[in-house]
C-alpha atoms as a PDB file:
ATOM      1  CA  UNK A   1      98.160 114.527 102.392  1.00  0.00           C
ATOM      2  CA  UNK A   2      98.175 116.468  98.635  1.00  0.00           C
ATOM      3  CA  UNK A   3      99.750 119.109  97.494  1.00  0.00           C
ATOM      4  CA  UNK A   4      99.349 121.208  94.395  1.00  0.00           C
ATOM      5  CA  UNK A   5     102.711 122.839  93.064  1.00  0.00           C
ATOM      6  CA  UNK A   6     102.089 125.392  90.077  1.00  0.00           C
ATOM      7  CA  UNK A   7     100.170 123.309  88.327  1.00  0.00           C
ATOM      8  CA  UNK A   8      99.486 124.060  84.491  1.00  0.00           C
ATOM      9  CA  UNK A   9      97.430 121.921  82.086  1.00  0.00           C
ATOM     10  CA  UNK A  10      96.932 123.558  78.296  1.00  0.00           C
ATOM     11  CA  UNK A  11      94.942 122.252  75.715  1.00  0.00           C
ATOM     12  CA  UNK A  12      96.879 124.300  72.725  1.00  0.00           C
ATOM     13  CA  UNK A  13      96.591 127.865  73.715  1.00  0.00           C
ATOM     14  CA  UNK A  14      93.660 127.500  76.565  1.00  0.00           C
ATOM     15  CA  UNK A  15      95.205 127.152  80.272  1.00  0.00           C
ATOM     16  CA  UNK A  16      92.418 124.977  81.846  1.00  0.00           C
ATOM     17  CA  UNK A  17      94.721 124.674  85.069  1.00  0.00           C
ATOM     18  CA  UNK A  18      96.606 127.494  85.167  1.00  0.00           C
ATOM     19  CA  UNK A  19      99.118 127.728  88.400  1.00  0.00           C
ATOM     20  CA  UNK A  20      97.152 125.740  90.621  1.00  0.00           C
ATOM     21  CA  UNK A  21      98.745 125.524  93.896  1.00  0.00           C
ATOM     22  CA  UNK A  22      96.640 124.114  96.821  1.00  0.00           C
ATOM     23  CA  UNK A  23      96.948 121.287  99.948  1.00  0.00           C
ATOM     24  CA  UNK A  24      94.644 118.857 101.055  1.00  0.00           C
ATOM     25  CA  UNK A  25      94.590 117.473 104.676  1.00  0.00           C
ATOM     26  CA  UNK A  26      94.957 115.002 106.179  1.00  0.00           C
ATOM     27  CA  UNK A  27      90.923 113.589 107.456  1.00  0.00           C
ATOM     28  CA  UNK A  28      89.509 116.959 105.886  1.00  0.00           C
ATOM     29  CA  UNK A  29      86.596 116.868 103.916  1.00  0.00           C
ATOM     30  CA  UNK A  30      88.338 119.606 101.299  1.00  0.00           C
ATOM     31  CA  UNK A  31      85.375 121.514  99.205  1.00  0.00           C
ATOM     32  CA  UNK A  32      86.672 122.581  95.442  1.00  0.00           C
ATOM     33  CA  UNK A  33      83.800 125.064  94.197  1.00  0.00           C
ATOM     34  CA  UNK A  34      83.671 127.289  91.105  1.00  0.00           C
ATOM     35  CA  UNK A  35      82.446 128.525  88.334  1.00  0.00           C
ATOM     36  CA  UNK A  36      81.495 126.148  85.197  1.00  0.00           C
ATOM     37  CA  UNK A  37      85.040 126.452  83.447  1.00  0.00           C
ATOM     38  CA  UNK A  38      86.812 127.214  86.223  1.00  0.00           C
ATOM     39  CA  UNK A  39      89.303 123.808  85.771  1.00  0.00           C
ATOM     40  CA  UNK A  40      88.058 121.730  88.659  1.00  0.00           C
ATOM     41  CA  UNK A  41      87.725 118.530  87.227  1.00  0.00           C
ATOM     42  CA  UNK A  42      90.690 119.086  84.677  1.00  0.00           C
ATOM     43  CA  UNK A  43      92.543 119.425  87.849  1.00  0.00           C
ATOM     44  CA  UNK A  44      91.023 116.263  89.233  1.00  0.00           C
ATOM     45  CA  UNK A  45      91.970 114.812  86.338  1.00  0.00           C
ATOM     46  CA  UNK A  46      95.398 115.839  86.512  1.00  0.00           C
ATOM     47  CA  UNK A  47      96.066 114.492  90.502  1.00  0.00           C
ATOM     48  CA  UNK A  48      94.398 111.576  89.552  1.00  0.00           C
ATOM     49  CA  UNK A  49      96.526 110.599  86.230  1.00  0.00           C
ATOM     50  CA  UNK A  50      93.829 110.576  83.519  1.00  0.00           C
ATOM     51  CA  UNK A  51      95.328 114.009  82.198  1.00  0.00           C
ATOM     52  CA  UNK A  52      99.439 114.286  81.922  1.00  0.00           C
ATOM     53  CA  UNK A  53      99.902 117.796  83.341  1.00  0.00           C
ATOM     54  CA  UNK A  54     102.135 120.351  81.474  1.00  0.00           C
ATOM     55  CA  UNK A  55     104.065 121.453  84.236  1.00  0.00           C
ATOM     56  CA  UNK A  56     103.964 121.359  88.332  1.00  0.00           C
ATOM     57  CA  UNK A  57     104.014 118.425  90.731  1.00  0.00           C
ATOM     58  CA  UNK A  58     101.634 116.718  92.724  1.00  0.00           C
ATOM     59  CA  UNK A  59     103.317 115.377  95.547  1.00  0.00           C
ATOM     60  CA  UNK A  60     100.912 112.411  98.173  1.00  0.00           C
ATOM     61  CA  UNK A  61     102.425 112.423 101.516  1.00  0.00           C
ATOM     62  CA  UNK A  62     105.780 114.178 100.191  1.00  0.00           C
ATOM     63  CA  UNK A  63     105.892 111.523  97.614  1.00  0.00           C
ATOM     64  CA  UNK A  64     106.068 112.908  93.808  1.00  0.00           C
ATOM     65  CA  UNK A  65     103.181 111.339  91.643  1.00  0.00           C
ATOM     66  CA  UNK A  66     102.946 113.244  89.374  1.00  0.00           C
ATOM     67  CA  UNK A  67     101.954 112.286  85.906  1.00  0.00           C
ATOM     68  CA  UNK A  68     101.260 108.456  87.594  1.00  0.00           C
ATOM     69  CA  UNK A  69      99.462 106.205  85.760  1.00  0.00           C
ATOM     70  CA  UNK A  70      95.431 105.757  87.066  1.00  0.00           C
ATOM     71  CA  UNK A  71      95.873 102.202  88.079  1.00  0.00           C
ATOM     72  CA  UNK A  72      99.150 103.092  90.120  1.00  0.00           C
ATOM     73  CA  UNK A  73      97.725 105.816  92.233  1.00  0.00           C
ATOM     74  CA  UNK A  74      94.784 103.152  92.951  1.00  0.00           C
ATOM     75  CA  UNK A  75      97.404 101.303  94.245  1.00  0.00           C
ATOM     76  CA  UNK A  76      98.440 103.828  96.278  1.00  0.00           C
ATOM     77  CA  UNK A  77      95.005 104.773  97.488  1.00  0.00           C
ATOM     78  CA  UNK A  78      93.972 107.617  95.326  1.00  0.00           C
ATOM     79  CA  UNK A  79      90.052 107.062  94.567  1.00  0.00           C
ATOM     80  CA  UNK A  80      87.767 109.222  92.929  1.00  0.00           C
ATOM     81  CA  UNK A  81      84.185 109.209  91.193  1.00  0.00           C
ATOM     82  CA  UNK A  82      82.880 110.683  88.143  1.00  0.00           C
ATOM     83  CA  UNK A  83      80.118 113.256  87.319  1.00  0.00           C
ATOM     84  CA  UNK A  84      78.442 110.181  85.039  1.00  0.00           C
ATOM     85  CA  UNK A  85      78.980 107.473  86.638  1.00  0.00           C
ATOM     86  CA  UNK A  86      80.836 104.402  85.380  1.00  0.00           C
ATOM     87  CA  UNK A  87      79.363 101.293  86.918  1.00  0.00           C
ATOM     88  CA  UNK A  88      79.567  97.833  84.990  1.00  0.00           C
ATOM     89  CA  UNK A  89      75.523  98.258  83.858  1.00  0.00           C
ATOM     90  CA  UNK A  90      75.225  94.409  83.419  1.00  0.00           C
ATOM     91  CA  UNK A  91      76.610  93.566  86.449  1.00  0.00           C
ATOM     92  CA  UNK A  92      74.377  93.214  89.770  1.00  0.00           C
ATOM     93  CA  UNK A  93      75.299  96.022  92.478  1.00  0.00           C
ATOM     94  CA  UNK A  94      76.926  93.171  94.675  1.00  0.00           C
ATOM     95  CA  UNK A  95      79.296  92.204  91.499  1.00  0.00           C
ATOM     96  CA  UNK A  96      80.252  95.964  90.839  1.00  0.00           C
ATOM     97  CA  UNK A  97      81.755  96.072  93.957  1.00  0.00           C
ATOM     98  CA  UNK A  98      83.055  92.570  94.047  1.00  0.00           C
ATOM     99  CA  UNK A  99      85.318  93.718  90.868  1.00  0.00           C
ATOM    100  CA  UNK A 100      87.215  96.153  93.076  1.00  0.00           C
ATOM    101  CA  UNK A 101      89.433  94.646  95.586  1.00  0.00           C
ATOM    102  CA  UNK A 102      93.026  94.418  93.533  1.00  0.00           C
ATOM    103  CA  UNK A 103      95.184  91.265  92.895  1.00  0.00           C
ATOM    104  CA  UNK A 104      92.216  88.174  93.471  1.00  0.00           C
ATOM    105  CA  UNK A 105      93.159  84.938  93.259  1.00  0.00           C
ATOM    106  CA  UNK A 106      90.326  84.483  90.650  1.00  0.00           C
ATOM    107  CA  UNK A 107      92.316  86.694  88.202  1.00  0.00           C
ATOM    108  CA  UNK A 108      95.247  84.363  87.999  1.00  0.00           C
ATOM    109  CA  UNK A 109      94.242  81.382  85.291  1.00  0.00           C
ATOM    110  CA  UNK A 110      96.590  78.773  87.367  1.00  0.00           C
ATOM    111  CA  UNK A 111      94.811  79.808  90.410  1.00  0.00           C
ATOM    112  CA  UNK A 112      91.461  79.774  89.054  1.00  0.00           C
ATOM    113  CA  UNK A 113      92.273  75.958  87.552  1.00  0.00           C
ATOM    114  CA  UNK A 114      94.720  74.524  90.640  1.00  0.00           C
ATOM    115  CA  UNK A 115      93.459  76.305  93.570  1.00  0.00           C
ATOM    116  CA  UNK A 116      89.617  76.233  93.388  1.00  0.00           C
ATOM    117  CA  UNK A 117      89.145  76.407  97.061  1.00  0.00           C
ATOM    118  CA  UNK A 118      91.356  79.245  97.601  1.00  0.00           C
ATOM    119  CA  UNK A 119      89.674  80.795  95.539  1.00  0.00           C
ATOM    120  CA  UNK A 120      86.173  80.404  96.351  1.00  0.00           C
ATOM    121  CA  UNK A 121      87.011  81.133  99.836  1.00  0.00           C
ATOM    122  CA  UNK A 122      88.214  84.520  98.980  1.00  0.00           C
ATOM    123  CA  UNK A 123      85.501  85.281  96.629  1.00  0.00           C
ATOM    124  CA  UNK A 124      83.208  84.287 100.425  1.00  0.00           C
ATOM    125  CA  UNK A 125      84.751  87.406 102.020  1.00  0.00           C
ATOM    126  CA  UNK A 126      84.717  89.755  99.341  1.00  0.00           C
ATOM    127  CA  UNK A 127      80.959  88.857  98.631  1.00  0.00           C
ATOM    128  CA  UNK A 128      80.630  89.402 102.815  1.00  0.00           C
ATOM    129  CA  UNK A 129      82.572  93.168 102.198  1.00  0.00           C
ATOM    130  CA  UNK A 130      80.478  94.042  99.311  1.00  0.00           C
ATOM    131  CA  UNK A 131      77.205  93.158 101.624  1.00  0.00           C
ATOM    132  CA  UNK A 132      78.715  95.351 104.653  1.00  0.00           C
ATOM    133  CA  UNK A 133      79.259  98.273 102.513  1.00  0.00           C
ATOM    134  CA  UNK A 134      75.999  97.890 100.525  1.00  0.00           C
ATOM    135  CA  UNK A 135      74.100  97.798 104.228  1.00  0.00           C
ATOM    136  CA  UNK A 136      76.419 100.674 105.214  1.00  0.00           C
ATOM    137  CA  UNK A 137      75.121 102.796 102.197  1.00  0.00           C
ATOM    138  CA  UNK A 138      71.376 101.678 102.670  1.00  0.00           C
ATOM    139  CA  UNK A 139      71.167  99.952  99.441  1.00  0.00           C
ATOM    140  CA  UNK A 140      71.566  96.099 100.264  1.00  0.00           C
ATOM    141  CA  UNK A 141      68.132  96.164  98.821  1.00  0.00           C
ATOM    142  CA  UNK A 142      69.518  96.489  95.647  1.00  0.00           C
ATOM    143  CA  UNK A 143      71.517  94.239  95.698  1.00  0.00           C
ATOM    144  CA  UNK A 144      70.860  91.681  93.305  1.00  0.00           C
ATOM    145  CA  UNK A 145      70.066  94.815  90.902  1.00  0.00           C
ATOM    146  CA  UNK A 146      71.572  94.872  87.577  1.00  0.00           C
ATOM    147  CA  UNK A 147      73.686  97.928  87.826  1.00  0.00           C
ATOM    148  CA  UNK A 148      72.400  99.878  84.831  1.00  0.00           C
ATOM    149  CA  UNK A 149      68.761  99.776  85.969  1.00  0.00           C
ATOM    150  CA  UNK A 150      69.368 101.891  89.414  1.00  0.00           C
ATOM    151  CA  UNK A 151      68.614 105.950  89.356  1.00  0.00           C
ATOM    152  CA  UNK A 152      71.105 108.678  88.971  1.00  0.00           C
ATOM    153  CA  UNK A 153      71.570 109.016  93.003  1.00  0.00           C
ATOM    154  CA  UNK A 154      71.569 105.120  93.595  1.00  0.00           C
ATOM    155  CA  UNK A 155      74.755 104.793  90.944  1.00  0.00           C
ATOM    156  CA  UNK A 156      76.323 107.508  93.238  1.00  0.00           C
ATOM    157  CA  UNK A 157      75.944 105.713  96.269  1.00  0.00           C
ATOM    158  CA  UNK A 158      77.627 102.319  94.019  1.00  0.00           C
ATOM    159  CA  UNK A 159      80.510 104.534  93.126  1.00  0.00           C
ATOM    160  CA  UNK A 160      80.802 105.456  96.530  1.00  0.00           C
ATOM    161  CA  UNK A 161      81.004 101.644  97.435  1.00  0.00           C
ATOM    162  CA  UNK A 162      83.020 100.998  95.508  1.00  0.00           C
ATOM    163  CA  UNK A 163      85.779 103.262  97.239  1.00  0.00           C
ATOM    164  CA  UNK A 164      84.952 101.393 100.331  1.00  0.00           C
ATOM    165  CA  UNK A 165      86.125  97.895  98.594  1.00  0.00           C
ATOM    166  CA  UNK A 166      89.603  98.832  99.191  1.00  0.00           C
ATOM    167  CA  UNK A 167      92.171 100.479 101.142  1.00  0.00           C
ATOM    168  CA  UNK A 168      90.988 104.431  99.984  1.00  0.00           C
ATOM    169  CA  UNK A 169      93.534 106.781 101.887  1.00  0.00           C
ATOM    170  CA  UNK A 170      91.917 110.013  99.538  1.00  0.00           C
ATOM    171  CA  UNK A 171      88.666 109.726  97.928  1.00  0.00           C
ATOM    172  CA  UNK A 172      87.880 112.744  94.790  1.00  0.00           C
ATOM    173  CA  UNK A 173      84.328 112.808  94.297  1.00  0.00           C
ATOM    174  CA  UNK A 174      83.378 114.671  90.939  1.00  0.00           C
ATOM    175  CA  UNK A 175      79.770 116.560  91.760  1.00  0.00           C
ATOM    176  CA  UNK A 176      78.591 113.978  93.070  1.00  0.00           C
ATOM    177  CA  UNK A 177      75.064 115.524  94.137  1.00  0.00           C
ATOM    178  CA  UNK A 178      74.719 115.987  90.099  1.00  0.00           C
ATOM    179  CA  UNK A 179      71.200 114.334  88.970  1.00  0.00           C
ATOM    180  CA  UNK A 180      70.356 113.177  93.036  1.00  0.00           C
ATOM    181  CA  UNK A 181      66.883 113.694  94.197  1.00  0.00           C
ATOM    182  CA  UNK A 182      67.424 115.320  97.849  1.00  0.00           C
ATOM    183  CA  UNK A 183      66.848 112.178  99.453  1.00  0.00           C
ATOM    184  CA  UNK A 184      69.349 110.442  97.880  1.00  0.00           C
ATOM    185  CA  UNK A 185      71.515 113.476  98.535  1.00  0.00           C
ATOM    186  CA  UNK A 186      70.797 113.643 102.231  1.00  0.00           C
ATOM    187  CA  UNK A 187      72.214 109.641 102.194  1.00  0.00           C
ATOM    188  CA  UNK A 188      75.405 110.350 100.677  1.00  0.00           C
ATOM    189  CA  UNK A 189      76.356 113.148 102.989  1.00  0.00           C
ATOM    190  CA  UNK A 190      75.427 110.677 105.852  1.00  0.00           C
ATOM    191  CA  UNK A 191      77.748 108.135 104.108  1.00  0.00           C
ATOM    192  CA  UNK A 192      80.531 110.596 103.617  1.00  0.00           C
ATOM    193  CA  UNK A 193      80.484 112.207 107.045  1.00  0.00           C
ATOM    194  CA  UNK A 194      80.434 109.039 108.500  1.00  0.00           C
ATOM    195  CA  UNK A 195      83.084 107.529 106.413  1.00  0.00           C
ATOM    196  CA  UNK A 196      84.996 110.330 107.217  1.00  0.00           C
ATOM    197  CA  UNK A 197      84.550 110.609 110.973  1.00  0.00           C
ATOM    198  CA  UNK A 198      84.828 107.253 111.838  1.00  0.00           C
ATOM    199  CA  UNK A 199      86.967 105.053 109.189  1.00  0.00           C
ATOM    200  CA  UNK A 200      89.338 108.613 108.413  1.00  0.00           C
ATOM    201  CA  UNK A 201      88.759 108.918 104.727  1.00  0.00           C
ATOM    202  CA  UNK A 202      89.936 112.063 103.522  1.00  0.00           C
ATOM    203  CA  UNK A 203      87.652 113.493 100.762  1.00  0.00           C
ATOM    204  CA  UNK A 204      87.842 116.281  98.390  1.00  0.00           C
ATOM    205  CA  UNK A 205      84.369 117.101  97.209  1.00  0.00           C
ATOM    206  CA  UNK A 206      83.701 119.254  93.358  1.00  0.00           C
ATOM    207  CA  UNK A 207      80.242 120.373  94.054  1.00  0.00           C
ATOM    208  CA  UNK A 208      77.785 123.379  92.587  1.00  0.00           C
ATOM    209  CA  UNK A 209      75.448 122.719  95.234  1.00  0.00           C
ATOM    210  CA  UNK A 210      76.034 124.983  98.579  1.00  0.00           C
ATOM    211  CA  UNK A 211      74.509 123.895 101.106  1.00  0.00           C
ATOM    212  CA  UNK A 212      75.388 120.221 100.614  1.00  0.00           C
ATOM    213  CA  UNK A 213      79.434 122.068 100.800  1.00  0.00           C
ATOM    214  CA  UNK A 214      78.007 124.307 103.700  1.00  0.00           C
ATOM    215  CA  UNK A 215      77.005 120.818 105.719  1.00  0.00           C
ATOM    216  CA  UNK A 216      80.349 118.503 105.108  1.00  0.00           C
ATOM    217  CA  UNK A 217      83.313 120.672 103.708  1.00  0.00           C
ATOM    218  CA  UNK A 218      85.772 122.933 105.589  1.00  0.00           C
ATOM    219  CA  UNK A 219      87.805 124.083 104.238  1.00  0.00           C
ATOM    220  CA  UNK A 220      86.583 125.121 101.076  1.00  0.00           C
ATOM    221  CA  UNK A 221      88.292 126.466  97.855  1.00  0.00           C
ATOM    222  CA  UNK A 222      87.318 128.079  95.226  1.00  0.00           C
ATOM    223  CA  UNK A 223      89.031 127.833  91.644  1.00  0.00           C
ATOM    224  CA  UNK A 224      88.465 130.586  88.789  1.00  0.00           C
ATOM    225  CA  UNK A 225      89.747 130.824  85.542  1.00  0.00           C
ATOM    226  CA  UNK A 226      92.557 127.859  86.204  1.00  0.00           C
ATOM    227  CA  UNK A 227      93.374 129.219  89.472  1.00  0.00           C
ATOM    228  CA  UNK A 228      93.011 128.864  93.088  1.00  0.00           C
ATOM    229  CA  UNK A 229      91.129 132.553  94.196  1.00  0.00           C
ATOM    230  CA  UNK A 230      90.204 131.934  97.659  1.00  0.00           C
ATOM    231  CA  UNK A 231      90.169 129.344 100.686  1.00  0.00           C
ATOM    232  CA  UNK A 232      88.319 129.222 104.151  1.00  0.00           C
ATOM    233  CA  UNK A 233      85.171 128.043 105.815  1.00  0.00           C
ATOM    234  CA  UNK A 234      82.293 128.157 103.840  1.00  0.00           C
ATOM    235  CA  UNK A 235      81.478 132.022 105.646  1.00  0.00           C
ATOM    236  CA  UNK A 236      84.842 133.235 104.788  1.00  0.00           C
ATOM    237  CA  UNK A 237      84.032 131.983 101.047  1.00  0.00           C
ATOM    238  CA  UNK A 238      80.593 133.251 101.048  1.00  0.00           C
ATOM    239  CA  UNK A 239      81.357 137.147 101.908  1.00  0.00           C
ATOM    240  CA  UNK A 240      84.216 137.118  99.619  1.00  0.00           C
ATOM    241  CA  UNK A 241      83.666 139.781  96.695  1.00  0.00           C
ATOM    242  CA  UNK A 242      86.164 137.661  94.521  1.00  0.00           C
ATOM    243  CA  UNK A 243      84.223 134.680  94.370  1.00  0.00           C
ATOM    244  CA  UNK A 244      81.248 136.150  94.039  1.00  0.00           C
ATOM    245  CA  UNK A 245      82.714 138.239  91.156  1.00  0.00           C
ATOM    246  CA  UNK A 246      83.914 134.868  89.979  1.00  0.00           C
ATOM    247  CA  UNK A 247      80.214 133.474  90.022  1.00  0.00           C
ATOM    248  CA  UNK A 248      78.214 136.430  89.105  1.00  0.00           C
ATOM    249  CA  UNK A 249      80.416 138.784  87.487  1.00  0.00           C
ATOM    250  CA  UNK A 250      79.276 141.377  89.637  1.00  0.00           C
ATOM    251  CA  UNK A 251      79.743 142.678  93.574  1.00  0.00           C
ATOM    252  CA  UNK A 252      76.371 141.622  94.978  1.00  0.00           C
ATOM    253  CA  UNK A 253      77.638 140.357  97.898  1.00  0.00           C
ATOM    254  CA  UNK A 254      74.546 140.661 100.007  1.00  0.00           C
ATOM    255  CA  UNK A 255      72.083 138.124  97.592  1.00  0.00           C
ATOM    256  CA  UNK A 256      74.684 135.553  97.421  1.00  0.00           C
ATOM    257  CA  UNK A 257      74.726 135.715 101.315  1.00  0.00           C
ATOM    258  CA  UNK A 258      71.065 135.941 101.654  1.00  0.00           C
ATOM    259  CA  UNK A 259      70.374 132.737  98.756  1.00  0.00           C
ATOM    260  CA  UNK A 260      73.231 130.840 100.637  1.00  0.00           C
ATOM    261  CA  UNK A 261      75.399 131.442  97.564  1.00  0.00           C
ATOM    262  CA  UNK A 262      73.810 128.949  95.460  1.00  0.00           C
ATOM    263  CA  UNK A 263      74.940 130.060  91.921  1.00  0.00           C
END
């Protein structure tokens, strides 16, 4: 579904992405691991237009978008989350995700004034979406909730709604265990494996914690230093001596097997 030619992005003389050259599957749940500083989420920012690279392509289904504009690769069904996440704190849960679905009939002043009904019927269904997905993610609790008032995990879960407001054909999720009480963590792996396995999202996952890659991600790669060093399953990544060079700076292969390489 992606692909990754050569791709370079420098900040004056540091190379955060420095030759990056990787594909993403179709329906794969596609693990990006590394080192702090190893230009994962430059790169996500990259694919997903925030950052104008400074040379290479990223081509979506043999389509060129590179250097695409964030709100034209939504279009296009490019989705991702953020480390922090961005929700609309004022908003209740159900509004957040109300916000997403593109083009409304609400947004248009004539419509809003000549076309009331219209309107309000539409606004019916994407209220009726917003509930499904919030009872799909466990949280149509919270749904009233002023956005800014849930925990770290619980804006996760909203962000992850939020993909599920519209037609997502590739979903990046930016560590999104980061901050998530184990619970919480448990509940978005459910929501991704599921989402995955039976609506065919295709996710690519930046993630520092292991075992949460071990359970949902093959294959995985690892980035160092701007680069892509390796690619498998999560064994094949494990007993490599490069990554765990990469993470450790040193050849001890047999502790990061044995503490289920959670650097």
């Amino acid at each position: 579904m992606i692909r990754v030619e050569d791709l370079h992005k420098h900040f004056g003389g540091f190379h955060a992405v420095d030759g990056a050259t990787l594909e993403i599957a179709k329906g794969s749940i596609t693990g990006l691991i590394g080192p702090n500083g190893a230009g994962k989420s430059t790169l996500f920012n990259v694919i997903m237009g925030d950052l104008q690279p400074s040379s290479g392509r990223v081509l979506l289904e043999g389509e060129d978008i590179t250097g695409l504009a964030p709100h034209e690769l939504f279009h296009k069904g490019l989705l991702r989350t953020f480390q922090i996440a961005h929700e609309f704190h004022t908003m209740t849960v159900r509004e957040n995700l109300m916000m997403v679905p593109p083009r409304q009939s609400g947004e248009n002043l004539w419509s809003a004034w000549l076309h009331r009904g219209r309107v309000a019927e539409e606004e019916r269904e994407i209220a009726h979406r917003a509930d499904d997905v919030m009872q799909f993610l466990t949280i149509d609790h919270l749904a009233d909730e002023k956005a800014g008032n849930l925990s770290g995990g619980q804006k996760k879960l909203l962000e992850l709604g939020r993909t599920m407001m519209t037609d997502a054909r590739i979903v990046f999720l930016d560590e999104v265990g980061a901050g998530v009480n184990r619970t919480l963590l448990n509940t978005i792996a459910d929501a991704i494996d599921r989402l995955n396995k039976e609506r065919g999202y295709t996710f690519v996952v930046i993630e520092h914690d292991m075992d949460f890659i071990a359970r949902l991600c093959d294959p995985v790669i690892c980035m160092a230093e701007g680069r892509v060093l390796a690619e498998g399953t999560i064994q094949d990544i494990k007993g490599d001596e490069r990554v765990i060079e990469a993470y450790l700076g040193t050849g001890l292969k047999n502790r990061v097997v044995e503490e289920g390489a959670s650097a």
